[in-house]
PDB file of N, CA and C in Angstrom:
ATOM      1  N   UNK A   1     127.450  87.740 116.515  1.00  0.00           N
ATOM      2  CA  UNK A   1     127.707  87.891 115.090  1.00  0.00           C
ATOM      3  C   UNK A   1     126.864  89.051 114.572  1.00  0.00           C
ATOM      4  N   UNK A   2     127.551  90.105 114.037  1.00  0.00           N
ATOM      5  CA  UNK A   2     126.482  91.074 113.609  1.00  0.00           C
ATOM      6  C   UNK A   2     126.309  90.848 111.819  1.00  0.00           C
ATOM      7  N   UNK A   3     124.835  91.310 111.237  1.00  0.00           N
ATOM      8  CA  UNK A   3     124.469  91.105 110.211  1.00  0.00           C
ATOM      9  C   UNK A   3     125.494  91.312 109.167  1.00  0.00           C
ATOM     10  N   UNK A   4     126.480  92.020 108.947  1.00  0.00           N
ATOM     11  CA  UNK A   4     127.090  91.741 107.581  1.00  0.00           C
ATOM     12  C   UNK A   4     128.145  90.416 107.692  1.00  0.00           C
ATOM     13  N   UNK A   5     128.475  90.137 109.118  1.00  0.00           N
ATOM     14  CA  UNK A   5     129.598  88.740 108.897  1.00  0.00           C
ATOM     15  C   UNK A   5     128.654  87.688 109.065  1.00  0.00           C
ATOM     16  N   UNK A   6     126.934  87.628 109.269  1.00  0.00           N
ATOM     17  CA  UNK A   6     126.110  86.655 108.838  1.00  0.00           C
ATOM     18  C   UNK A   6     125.890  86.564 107.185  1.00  0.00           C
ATOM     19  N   UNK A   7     125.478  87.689 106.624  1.00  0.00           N
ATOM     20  CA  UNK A   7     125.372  87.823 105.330  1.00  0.00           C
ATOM     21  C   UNK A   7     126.522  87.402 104.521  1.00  0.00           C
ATOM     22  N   UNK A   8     127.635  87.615 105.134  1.00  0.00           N
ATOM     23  CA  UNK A   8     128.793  87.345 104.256  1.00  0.00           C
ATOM     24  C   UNK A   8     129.001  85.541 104.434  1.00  0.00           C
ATOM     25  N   UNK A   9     128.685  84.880 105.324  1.00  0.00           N
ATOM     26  CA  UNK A   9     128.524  83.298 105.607  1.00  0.00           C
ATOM     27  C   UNK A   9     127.621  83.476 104.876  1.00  0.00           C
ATOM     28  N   UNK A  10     126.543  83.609 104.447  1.00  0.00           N
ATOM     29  CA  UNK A  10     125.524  83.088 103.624  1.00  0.00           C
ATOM     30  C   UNK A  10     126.106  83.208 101.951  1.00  0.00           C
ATOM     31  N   UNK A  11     126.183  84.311 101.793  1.00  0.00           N
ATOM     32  CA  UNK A  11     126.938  84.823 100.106  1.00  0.00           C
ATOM     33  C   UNK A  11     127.302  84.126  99.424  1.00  0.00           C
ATOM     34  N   UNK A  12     126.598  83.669  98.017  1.00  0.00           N
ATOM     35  CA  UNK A  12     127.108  82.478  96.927  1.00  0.00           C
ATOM     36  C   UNK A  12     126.704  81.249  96.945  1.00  0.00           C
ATOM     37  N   UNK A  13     125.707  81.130  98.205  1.00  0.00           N
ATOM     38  CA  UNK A  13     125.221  79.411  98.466  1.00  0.00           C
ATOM     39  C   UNK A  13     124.288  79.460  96.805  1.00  0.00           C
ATOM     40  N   UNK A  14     124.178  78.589  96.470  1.00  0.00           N
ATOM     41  CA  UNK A  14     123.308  77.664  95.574  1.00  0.00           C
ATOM     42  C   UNK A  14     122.577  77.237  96.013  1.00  0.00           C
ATOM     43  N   UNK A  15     121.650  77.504  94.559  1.00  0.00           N
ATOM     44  CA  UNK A  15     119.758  76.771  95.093  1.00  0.00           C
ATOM     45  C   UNK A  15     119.678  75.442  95.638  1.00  0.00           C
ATOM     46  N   UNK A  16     118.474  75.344  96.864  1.00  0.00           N
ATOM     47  CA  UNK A  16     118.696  74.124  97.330  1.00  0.00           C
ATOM     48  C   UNK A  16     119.666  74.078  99.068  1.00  0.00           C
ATOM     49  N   UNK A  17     120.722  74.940  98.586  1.00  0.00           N
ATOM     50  CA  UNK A  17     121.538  74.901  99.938  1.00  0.00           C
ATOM     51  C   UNK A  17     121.757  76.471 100.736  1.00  0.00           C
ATOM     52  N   UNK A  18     120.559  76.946 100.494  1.00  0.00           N
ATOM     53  CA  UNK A  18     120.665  78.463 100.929  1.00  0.00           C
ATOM     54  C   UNK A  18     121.229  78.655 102.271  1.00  0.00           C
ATOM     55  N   UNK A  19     120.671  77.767 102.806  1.00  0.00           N
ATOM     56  CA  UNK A  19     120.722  78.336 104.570  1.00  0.00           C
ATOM     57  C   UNK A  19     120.289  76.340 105.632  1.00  0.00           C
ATOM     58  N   UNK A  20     121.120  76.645 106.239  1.00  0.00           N
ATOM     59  CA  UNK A  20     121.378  75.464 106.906  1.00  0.00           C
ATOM     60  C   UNK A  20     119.848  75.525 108.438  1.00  0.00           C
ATOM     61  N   UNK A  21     119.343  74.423 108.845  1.00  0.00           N
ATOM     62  CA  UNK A  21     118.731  74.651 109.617  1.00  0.00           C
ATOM     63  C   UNK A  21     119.045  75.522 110.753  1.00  0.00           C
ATOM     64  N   UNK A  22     120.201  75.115 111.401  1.00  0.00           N
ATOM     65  CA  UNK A  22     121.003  75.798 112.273  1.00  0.00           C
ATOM     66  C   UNK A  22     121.669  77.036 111.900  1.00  0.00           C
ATOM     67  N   UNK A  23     121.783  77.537 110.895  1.00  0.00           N
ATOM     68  CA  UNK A  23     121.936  78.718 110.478  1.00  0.00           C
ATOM     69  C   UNK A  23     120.589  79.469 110.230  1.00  0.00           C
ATOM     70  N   UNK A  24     119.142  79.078 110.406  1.00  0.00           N
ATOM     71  CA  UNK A  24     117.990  79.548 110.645  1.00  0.00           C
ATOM     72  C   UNK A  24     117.678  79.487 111.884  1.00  0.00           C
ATOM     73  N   UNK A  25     118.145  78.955 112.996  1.00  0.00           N
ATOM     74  CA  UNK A  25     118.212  79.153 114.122  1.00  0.00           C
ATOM     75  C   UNK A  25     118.485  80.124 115.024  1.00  0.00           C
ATOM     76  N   UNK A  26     119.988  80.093 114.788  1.00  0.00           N
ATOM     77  CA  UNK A  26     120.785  81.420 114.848  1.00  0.00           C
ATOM     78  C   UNK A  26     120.061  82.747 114.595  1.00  0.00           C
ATOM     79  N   UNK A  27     119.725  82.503 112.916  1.00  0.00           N
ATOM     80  CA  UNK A  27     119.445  84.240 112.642  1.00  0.00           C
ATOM     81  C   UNK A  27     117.707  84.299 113.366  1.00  0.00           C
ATOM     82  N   UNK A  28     116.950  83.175 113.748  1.00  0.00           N
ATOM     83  CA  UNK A  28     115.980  83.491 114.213  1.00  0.00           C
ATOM     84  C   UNK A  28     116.278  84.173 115.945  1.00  0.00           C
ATOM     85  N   UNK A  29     117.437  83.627 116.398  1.00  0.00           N
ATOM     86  CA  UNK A  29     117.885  83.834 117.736  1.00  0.00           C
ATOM     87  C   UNK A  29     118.250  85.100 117.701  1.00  0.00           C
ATOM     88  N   UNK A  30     118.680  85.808 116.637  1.00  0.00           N
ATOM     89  CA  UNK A  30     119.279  87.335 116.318  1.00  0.00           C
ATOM     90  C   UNK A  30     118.498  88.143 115.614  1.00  0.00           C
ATOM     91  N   UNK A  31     117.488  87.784 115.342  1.00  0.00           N
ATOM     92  CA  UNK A  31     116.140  88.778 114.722  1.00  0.00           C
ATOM     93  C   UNK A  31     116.613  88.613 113.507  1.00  0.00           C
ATOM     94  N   UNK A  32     117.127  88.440 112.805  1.00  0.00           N
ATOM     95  CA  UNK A  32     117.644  88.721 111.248  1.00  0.00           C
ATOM     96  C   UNK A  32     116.554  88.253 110.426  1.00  0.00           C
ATOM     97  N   UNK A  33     116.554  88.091 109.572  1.00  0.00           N
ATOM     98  CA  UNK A  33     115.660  87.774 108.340  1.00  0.00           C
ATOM     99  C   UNK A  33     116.566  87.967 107.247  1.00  0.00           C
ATOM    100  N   UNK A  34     116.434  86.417 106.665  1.00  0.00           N
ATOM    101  CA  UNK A  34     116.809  86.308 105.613  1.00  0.00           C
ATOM    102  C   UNK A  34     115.806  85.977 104.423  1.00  0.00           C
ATOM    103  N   UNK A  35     116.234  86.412 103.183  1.00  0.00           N
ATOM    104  CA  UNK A  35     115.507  86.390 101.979  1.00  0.00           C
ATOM    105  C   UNK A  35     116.164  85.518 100.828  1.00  0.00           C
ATOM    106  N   UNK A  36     115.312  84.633 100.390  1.00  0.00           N
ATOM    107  CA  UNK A  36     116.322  83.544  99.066  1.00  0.00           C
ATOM    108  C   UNK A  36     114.685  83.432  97.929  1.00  0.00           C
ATOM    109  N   UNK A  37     115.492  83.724  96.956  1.00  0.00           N
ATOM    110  CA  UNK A  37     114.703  83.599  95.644  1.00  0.00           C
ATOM    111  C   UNK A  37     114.453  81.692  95.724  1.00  0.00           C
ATOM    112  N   UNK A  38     113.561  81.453  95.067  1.00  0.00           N
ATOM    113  CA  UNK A  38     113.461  79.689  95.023  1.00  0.00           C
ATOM    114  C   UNK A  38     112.905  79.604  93.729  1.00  0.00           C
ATOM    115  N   UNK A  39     113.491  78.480  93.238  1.00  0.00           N
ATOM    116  CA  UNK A  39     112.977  78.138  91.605  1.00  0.00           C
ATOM    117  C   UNK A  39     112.746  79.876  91.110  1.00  0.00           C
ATOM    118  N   UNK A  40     111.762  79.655  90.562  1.00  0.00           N
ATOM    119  CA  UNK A  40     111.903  81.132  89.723  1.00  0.00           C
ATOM    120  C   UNK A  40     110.349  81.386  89.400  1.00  0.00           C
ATOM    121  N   UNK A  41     109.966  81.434  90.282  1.00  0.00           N
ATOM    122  CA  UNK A  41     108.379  82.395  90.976  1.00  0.00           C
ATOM    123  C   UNK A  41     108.299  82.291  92.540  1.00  0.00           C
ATOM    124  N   UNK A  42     108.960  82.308  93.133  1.00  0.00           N
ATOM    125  CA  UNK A  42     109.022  82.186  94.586  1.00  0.00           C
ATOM    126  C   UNK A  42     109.407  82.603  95.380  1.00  0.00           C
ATOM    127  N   UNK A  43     109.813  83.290  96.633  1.00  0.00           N
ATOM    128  CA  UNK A  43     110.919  83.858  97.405  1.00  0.00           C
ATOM    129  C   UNK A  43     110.265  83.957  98.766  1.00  0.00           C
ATOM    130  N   UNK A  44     111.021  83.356  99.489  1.00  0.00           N
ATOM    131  CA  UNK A  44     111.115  82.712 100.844  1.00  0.00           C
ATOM    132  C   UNK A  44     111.772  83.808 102.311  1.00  0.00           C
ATOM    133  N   UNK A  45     111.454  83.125 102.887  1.00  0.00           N
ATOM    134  CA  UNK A  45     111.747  84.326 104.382  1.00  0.00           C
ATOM    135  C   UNK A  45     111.991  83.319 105.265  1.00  0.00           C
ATOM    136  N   UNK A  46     113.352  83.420 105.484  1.00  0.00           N
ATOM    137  CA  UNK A  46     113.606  82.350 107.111  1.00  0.00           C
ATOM    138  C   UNK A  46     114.237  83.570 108.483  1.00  0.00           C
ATOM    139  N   UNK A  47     113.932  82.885 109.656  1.00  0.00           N
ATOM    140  CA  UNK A  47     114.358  83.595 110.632  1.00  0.00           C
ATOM    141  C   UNK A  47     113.508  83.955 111.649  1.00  0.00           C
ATOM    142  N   UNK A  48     113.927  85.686 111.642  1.00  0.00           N
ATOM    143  CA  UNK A  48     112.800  85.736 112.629  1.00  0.00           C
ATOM    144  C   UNK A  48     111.071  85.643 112.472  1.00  0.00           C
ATOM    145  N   UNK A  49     110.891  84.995 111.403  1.00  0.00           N
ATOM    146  CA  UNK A  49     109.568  83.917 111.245  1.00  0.00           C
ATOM    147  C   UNK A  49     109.666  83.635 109.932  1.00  0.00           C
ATOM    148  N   UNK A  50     108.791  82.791 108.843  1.00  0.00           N
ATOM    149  CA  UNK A  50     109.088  81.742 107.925  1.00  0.00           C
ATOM    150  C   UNK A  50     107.686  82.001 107.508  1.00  0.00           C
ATOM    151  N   UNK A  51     108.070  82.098 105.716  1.00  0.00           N
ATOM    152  CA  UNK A  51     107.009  82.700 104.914  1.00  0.00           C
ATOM    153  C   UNK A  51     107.297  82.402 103.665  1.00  0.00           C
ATOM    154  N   UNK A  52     106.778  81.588 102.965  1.00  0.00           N
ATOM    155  CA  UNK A  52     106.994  81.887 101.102  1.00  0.00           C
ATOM    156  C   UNK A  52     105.476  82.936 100.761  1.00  0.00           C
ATOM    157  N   UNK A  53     106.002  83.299  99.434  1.00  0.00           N
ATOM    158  CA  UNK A  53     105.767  84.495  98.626  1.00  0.00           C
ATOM    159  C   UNK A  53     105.599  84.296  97.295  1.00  0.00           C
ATOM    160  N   UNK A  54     104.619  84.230  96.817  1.00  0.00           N
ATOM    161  CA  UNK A  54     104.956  83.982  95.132  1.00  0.00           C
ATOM    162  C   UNK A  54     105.234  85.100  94.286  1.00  0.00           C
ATOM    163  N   UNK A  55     106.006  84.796  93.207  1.00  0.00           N
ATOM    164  CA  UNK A  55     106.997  86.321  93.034  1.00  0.00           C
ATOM    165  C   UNK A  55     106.867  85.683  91.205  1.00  0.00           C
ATOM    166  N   UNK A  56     105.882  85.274  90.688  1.00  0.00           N
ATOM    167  CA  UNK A  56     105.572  84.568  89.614  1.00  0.00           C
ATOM    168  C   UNK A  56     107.176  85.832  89.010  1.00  0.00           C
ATOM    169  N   UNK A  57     106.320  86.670  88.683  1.00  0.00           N
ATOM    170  CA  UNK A  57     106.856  88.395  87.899  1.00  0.00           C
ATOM    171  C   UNK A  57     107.802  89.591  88.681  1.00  0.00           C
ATOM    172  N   UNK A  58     108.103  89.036  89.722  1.00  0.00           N
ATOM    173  CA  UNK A  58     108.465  89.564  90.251  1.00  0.00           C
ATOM    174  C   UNK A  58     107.662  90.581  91.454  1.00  0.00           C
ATOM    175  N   UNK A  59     107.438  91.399  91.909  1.00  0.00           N
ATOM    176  CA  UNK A  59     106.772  92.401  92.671  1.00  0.00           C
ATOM    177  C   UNK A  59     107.295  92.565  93.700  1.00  0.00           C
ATOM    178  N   UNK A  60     106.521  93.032  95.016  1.00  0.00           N
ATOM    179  CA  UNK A  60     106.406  93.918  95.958  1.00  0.00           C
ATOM    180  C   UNK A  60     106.170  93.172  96.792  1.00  0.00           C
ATOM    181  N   UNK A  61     106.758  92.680  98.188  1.00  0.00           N
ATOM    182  CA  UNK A  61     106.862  92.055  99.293  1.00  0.00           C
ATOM    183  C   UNK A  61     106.342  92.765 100.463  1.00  0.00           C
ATOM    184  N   UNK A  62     105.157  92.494 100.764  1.00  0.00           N
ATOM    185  CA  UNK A  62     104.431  93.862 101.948  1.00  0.00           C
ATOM    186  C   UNK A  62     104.105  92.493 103.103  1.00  0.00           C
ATOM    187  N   UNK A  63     104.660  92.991 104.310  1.00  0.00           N
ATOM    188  CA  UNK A  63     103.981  92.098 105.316  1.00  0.00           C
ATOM    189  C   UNK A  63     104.370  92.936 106.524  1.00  0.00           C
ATOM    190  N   UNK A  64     103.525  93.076 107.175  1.00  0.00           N
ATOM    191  CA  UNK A  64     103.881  93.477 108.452  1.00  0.00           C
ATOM    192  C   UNK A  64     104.898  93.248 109.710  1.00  0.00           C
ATOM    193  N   UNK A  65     105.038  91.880 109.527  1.00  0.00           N
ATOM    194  CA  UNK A  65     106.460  91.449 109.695  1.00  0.00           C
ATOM    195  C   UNK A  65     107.491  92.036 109.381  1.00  0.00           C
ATOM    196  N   UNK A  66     107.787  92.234 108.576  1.00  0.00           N
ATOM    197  CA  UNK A  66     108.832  92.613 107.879  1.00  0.00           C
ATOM    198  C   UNK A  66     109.463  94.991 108.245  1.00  0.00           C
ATOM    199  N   UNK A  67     110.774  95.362 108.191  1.00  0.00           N
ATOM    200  CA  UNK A  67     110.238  96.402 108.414  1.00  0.00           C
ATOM    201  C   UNK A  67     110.588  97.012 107.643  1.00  0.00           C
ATOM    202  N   UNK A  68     110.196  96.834 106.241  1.00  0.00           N
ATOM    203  CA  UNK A  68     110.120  97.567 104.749  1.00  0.00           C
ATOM    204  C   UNK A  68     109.802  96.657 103.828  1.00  0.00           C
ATOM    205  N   UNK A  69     108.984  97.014 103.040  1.00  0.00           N
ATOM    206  CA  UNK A  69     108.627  96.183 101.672  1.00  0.00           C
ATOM    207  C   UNK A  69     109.927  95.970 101.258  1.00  0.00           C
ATOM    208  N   UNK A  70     110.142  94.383 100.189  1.00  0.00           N
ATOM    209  CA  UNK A  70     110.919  93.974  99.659  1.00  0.00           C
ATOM    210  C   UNK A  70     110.566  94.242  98.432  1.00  0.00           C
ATOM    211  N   UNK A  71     111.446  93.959  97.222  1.00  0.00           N
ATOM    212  CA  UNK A  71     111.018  94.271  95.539  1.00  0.00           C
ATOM    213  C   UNK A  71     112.348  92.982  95.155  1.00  0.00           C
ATOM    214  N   UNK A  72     111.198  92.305  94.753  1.00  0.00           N
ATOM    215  CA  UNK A  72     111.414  90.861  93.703  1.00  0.00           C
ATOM    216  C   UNK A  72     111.685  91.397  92.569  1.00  0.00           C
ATOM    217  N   UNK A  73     113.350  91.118  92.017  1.00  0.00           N
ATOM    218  CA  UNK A  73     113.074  91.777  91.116  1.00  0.00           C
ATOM    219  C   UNK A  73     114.210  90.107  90.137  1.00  0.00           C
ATOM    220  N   UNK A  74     113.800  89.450  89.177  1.00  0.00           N
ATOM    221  CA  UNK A  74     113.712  88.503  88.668  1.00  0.00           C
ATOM    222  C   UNK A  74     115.039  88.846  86.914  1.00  0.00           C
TER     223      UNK A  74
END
């Protein structure tokens, strides 16, 4: 499965039902990384490893993991 027909299975889920365990499996099995806003100061990282973020205001997502800063933008 390459990343846009994963992204496009993910597209439109609702809070709460972002991403299925087994659909964090998968994209951990495929390097992917996925990103989901949570409640509304928060934003989460499943995949190829698992991280919340507090994003009170939004900002700047820096981790070495990752291979570009993200921007929370609220």
């Amino acid at each position: 499965m390459n990343i846009q027909e994963f992204a496009k299975m993910l597209d439109g889920r609702q809070y709460h039902n972002e991403i299925t365990v087994a659909e964090v499996e998968k994209a951990k099995e495929l390097g992917y990384i996925v990103v989901c806003g949570y409640s509304d100061d928060g934003c989460e990282i499943y995949g190829a490893f698992r991280e919340e973020y507090d994003c009170f205001n939004g900002g700047v997502i820096e981790d070495e993991r990752l291979p570009k800063p993200i921007t929370a933008v609220w």
